[in-house]
N, C-alpha and C. Protein backbone atom coordinates (compact mmCIF):
# COMPACT_ATOMS: atom_id res chain seq x y z
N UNK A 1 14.64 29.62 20.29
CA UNK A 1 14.69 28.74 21.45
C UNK A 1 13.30 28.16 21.69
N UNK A 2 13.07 26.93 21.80
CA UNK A 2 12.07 26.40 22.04
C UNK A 2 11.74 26.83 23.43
N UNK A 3 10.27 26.61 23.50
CA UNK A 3 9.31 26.72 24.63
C UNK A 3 8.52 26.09 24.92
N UNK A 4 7.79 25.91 26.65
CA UNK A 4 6.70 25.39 26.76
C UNK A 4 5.43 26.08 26.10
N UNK A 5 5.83 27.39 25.55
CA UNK A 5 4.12 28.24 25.35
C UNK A 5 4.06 27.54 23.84
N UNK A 6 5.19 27.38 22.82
CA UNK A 6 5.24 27.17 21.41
C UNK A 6 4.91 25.48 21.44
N UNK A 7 5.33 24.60 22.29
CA UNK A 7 5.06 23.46 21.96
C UNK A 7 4.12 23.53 22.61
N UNK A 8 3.16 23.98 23.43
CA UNK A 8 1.34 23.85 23.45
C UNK A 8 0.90 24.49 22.11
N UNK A 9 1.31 25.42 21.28
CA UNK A 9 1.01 26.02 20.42
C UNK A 9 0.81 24.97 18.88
N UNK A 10 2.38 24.24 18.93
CA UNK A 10 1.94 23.13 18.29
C UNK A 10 1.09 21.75 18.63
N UNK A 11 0.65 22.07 19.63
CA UNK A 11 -0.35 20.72 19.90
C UNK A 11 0.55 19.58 20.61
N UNK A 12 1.31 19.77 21.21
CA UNK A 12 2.29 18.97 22.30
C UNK A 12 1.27 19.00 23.41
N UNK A 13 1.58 17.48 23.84
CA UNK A 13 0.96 17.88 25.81
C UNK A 13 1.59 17.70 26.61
N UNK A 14 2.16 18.98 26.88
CA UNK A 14 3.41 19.32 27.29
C UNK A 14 3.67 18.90 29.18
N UNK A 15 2.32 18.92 29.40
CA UNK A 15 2.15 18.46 31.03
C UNK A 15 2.81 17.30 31.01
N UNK A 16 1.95 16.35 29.92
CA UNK A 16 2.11 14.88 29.99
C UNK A 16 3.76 14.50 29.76
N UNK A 17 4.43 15.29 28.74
CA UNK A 17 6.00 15.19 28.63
C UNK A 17 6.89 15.45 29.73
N UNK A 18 6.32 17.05 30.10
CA UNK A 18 6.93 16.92 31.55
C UNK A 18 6.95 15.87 32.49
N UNK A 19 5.87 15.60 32.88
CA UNK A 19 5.42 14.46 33.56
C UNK A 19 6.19 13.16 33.71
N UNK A 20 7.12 13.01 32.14
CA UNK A 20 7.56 11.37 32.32
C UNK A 20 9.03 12.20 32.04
N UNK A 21 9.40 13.75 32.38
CA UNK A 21 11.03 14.09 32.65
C UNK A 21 10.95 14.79 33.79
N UNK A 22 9.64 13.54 34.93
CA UNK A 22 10.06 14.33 36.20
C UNK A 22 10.02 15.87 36.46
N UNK A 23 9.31 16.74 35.67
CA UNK A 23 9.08 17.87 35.87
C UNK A 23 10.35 18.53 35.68
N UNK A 24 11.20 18.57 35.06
CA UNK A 24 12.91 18.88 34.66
C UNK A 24 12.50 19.56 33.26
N UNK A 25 12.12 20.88 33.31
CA UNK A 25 11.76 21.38 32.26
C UNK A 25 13.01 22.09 31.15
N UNK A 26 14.21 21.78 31.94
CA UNK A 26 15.33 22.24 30.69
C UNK A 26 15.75 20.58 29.90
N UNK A 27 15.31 19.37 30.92
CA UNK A 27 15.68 18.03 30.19
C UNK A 27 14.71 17.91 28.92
N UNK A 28 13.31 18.04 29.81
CA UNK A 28 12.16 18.23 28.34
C UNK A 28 12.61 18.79 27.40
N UNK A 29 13.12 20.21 27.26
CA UNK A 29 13.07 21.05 26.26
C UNK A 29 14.32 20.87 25.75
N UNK A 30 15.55 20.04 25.97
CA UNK A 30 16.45 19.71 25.30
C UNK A 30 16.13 18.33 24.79
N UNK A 31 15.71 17.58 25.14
CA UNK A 31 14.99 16.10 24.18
C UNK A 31 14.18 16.40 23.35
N UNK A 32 13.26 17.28 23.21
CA UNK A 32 12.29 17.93 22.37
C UNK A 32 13.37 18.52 21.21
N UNK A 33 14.62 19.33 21.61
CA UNK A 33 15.46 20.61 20.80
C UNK A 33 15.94 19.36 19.57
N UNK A 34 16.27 17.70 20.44
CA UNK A 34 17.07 16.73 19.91
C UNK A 34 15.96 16.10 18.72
N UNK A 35 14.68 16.14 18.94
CA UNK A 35 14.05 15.83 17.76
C UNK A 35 14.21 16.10 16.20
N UNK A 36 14.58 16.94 15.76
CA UNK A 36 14.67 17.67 14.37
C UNK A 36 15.78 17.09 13.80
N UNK A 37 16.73 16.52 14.33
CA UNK A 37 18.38 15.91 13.60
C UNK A 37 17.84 14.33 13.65
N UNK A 38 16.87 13.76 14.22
CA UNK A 38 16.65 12.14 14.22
C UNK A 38 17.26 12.11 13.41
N UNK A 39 17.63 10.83 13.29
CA UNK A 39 18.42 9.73 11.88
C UNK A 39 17.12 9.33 11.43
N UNK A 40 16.62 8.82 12.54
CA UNK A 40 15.04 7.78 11.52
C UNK A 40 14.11 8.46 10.52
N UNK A 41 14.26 10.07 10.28
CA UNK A 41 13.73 10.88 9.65
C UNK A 41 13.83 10.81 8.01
N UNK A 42 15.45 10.59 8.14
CA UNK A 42 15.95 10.31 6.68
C UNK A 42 16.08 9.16 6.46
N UNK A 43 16.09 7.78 7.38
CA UNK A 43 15.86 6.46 6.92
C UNK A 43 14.19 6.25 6.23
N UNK A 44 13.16 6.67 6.91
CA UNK A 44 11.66 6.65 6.41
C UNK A 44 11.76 7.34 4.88
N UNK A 45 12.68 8.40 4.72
CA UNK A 45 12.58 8.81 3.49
C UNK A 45 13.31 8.17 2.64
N UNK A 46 14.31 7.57 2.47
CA UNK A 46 15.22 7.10 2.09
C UNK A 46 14.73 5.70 1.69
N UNK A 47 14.16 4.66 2.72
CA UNK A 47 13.55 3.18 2.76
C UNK A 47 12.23 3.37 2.24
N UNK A 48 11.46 4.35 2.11
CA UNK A 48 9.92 4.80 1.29
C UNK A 48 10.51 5.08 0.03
N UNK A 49 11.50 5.87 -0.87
CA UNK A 49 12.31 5.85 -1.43
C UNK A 49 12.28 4.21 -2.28
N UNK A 50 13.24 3.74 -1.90
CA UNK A 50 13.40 2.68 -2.14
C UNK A 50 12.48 1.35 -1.87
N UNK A 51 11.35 1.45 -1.41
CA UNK A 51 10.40 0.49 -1.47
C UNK A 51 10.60 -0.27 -0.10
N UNK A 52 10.98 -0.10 0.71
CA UNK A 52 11.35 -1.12 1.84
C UNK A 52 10.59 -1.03 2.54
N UNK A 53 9.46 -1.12 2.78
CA UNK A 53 8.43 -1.11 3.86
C UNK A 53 8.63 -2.05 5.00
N UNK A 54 9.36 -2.79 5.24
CA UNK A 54 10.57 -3.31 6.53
C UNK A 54 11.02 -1.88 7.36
N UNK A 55 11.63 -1.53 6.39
CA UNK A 55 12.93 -0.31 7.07
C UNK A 55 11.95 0.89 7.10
N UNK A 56 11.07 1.15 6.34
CA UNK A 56 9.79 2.34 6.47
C UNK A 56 9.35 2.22 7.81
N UNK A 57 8.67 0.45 8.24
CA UNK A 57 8.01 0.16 9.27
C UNK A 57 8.83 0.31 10.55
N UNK A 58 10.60 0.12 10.70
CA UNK A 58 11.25 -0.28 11.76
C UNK A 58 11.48 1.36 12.13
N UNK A 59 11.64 2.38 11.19
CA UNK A 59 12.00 3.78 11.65
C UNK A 59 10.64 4.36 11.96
N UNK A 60 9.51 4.17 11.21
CA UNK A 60 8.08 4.66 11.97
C UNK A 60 8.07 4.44 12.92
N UNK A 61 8.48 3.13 13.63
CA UNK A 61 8.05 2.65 14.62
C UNK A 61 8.91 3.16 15.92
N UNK A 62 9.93 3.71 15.73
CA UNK A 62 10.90 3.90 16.00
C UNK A 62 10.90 5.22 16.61
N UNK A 63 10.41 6.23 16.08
CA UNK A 63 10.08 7.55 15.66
C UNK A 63 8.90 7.55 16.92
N UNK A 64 8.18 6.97 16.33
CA UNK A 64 6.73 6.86 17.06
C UNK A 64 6.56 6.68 18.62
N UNK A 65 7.97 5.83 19.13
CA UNK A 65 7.79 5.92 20.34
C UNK A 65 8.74 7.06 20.93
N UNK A 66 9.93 7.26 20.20
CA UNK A 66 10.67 8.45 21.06
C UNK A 66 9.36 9.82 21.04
N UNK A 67 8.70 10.20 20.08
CA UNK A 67 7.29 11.27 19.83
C UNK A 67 6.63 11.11 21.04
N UNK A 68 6.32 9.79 21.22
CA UNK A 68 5.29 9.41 22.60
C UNK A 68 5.51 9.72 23.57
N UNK A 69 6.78 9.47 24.26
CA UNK A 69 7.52 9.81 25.05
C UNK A 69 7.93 10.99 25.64
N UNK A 70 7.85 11.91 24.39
CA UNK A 70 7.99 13.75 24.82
C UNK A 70 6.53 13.75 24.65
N UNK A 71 5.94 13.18 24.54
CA UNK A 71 4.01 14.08 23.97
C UNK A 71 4.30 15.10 22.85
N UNK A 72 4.89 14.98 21.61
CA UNK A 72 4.47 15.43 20.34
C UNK A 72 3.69 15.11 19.62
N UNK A 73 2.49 15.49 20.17
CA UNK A 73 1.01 14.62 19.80
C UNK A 73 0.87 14.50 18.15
N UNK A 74 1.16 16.01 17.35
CA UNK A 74 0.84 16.05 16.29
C UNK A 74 1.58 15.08 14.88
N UNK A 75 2.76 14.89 15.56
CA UNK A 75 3.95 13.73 14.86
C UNK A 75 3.59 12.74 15.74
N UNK A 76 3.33 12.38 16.29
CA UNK A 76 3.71 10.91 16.75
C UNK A 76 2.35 9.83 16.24
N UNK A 77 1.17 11.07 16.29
CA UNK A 77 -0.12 10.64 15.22
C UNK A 77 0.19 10.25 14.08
N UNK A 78 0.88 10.92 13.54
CA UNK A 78 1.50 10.41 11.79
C UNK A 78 2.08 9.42 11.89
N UNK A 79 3.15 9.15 12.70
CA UNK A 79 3.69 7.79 12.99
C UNK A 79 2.78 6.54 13.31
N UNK A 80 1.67 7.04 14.15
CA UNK A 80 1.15 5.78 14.12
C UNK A 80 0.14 5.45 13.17
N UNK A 81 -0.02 6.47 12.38
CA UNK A 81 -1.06 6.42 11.13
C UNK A 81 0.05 5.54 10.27
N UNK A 82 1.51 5.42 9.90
CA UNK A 82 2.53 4.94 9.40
C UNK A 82 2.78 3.70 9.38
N UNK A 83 2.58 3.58 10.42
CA UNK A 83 2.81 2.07 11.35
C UNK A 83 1.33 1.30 11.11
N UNK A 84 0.69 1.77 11.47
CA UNK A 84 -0.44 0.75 11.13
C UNK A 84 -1.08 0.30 9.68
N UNK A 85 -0.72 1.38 8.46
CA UNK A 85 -0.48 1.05 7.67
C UNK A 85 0.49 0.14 6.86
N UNK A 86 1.56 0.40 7.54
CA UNK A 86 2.34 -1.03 7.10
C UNK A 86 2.50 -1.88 7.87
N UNK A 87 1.93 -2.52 8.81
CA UNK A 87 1.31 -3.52 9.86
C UNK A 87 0.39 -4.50 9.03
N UNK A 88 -0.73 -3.34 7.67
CA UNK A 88 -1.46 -3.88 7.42
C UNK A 88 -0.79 -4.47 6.20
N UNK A 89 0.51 -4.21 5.82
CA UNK A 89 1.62 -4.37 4.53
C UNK A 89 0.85 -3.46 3.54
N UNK A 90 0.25 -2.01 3.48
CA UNK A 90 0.08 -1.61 2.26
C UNK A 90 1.01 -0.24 2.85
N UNK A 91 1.22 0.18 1.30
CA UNK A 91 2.13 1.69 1.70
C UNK A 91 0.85 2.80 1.65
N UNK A 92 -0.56 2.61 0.75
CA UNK A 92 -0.97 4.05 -0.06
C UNK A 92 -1.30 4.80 0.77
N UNK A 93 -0.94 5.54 1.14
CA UNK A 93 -1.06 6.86 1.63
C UNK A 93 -0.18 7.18 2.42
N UNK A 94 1.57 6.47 2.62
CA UNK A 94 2.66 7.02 3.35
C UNK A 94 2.93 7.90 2.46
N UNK A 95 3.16 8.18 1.43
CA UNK A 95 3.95 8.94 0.88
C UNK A 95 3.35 10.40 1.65
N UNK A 96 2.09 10.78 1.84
CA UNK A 96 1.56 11.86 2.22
C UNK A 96 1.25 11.71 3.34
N UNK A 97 1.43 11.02 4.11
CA UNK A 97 1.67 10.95 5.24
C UNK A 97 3.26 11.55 6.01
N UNK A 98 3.89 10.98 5.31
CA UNK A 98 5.29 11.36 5.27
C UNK A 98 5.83 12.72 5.17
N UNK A 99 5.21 13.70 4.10
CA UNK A 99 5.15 14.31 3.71
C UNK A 99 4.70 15.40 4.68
N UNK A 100 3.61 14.86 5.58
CA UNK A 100 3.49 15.91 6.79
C UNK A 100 3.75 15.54 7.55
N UNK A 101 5.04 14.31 8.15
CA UNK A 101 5.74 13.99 8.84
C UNK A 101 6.21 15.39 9.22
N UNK A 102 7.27 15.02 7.92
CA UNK A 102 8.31 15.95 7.48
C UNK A 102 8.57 17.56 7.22
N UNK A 103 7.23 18.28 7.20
CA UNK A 103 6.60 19.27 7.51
C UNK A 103 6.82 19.70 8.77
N UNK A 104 6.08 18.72 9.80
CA UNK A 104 6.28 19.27 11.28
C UNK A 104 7.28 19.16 11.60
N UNK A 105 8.18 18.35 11.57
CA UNK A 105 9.79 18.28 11.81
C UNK A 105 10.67 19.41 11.56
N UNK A 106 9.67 20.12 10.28
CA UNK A 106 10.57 21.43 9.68
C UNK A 106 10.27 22.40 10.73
N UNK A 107 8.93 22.81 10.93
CA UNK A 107 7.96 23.33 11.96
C UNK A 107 8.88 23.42 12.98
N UNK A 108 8.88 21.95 13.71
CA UNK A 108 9.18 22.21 15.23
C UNK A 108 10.76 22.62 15.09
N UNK A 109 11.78 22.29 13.57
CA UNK A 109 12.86 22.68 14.05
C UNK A 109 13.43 24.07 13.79
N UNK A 110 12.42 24.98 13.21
CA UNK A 110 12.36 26.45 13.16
C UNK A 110 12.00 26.89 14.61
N UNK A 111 11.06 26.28 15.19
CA UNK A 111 10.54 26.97 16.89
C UNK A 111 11.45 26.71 17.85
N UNK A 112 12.56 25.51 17.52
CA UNK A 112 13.91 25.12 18.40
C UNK A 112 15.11 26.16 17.93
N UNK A 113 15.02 26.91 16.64
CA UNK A 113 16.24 27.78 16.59
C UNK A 113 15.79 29.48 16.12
N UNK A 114 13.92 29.30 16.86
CA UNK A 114 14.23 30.92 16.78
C UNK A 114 14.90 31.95 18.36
C-alpha cells in the first residue's frame, strides 16, 4: 500500500501534491496508486520503438503533466528531460532516458502493492 512516508522516500513533494487534492490524502494516494497502469507508458515505448517522435513527444508530454500534478518529482523530471529533447527534434538520449522512466514506474508500482 502506498504511503505518504514512501513517496517522500522516493523524492515526491508530497505537500505540494496534497496541496492541489485539497489536502484529501486517500484522493492523493489513489491518483498516485493510478500511475503505474498509464497507457502513455507503453505508447512512449512502443512510438520510441517505432521511430515516431510525434507520438514519443505527445505521450511525454502527456505523462509529464499528469507527474506534475501529483508532485512525482523524480518522473516527471524525465519527462521533461523527454520533451525538451524532442521539442529540439533529436531523440539521443531518450532511449535512456526512457529506460529510467520505466524503472521508476516499476519502483513506484512495487511501493503501491506492498
Amino acid at each position: 500500500m502506498i504511503t505518504i512516508e514512501k513517496l517522500n522516500s522516493f523524492g515526491a513533494d508530497t505537500a505540494e501534491g496534497l496541496g492541489r487534492c485539497y489536502g484529501n490524502e486517500a484522493l492523493y494516494l489513489r491518483l498516485v496508486n493510478m500511475i503505474p497502469a498509464e497507457g502513455n507508458f507503453a505508447v512512449l515505448e512502443e512510438a520510441l520503438g517505432a521511430g515516431d517522435l510525434d507520438k514519443v513527444f505527445e505521450a511525454a508530454h502527456a505523462l509529464k503533466g499528469v507527474l506534475g500534478n501529483l508532485s512525482l518529482t523524480p518522473m516527471y523530471q524525465i519527462c521533461s528531460e523527454i520533451t525538451e529533447l524532442l521539442r529540439a527534434r533529436t531523440e539521443t538520449g531518450c532511449a535512456a532516458l526512457l529506460a529510467e522512466l520505466l524503472r521508476q514506474r516499476d519502483e513506484l508500482s512495487v511501493m503501491c502493492s506492498e
